[in-house]
Protein backbone atom coordinates (compact mmCIF):
# COMPACT_ATOMS: atom_id res chain seq x y z
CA UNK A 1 0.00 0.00 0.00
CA UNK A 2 1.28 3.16 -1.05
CA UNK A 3 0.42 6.44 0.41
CA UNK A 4 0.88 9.68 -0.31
CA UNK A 5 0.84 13.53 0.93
CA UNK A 6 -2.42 14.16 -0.60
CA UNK A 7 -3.65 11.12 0.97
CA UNK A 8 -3.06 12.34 4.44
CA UNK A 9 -6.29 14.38 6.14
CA UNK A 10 -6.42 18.91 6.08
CA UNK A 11 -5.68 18.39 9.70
CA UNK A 12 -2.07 16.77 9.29
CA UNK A 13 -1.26 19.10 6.19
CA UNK A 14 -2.01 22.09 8.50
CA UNK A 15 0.34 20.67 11.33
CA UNK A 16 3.02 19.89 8.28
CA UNK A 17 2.26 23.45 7.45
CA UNK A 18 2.58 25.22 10.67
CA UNK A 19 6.21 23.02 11.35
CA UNK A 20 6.91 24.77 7.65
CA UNK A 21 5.98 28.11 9.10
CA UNK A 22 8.10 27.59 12.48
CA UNK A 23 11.68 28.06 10.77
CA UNK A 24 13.40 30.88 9.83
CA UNK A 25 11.67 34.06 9.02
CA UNK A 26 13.98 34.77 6.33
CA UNK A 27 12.57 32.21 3.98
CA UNK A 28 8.66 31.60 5.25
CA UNK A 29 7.17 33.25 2.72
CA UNK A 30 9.39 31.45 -0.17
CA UNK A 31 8.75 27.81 1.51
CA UNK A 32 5.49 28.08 1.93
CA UNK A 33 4.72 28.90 -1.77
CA UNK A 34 6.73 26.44 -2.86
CA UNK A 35 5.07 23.73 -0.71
CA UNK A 36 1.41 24.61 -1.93
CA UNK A 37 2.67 25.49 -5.66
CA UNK A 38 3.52 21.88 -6.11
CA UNK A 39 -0.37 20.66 -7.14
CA UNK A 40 -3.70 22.16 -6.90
CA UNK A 41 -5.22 20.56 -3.93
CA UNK A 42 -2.01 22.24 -1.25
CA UNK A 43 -2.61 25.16 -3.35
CA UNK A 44 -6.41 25.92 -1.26
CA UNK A 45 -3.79 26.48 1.73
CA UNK A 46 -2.30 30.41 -0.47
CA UNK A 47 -5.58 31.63 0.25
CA UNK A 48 -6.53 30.95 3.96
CA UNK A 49 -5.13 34.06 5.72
CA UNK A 50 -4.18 32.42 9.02
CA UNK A 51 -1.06 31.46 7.27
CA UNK A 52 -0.31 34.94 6.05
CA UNK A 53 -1.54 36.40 9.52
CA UNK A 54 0.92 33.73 11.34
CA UNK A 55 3.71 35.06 8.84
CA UNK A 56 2.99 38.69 9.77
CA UNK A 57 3.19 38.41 13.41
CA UNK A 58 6.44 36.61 13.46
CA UNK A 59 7.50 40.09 11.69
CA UNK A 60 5.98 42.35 13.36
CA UNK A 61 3.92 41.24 16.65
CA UNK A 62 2.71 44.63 17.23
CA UNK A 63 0.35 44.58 13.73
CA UNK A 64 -2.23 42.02 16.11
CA UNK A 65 -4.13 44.04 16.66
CA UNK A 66 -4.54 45.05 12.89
CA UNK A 67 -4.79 41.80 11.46
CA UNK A 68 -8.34 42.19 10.18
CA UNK A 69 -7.32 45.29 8.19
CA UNK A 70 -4.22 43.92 6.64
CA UNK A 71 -3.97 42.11 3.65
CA UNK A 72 -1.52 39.71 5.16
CA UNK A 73 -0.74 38.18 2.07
CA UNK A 74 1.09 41.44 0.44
CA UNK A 75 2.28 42.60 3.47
CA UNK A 76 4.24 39.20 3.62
CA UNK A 77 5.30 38.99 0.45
CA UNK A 78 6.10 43.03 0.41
CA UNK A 79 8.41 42.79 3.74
CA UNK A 80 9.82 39.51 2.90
CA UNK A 81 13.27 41.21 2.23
CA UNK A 82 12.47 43.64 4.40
CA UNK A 83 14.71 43.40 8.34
CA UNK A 84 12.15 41.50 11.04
CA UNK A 85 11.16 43.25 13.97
C-alpha cells in the first residue's frame, strides 16, 4: 500500500504546514509557496489568511491588533526582504 501527501487528512497538512511556518523568518514566505505550488489541492492552503496572519506576526507582533485590516498576504510577500522586527 502506497500512500501519499495528498492522501493524508487537512488536519495533518495544517500541522506539516505550521512546522513549515516555524523556521526561519527569512525564507517563510518562499517555503510556503513552494510547498502549496507543487499541485492544486495544497494550493487551497495560499488563500486561507491564518497562514499569512501567522507570517505577519512573526514580523511584526505589534500589527495584532490590525490583522483584520491587513492584507496579510502582500504585506508578507512586500516585507519579505524587508529586516524582522
Amino acid at each position: 500500500m502506497t500512500t501519499v501527501l495528498l492522501d493524508l487528512p487537512d488536519e495533518l497538512l495544517e500541522i506539516i504546514l505550521s512546522n513549515l511556518l516555524d523556521q526561519s523568518c527569512e525564507n517563510d514566505v518562499r517555503n510556503f509557496l513552494s510547498f502549496t505550488s507543487t499541485c492544486r489541492y495544497l494550493r487551497k492552503f495560499v488563500h486561507d489568511e491564518k497562514y499569512w496572519q501567522i507570517m505577519v506576526l512573526r514580523r511584526d507582533s505589534s500589527l495584532k491588533s490590525l490583522l483584520s485590516y491587513l492584507n496579510c498576504s502582500k504585506y508578507c510577500q512586500q516585507s519579505k526582504n524587508q529586516p524582522i522586527k
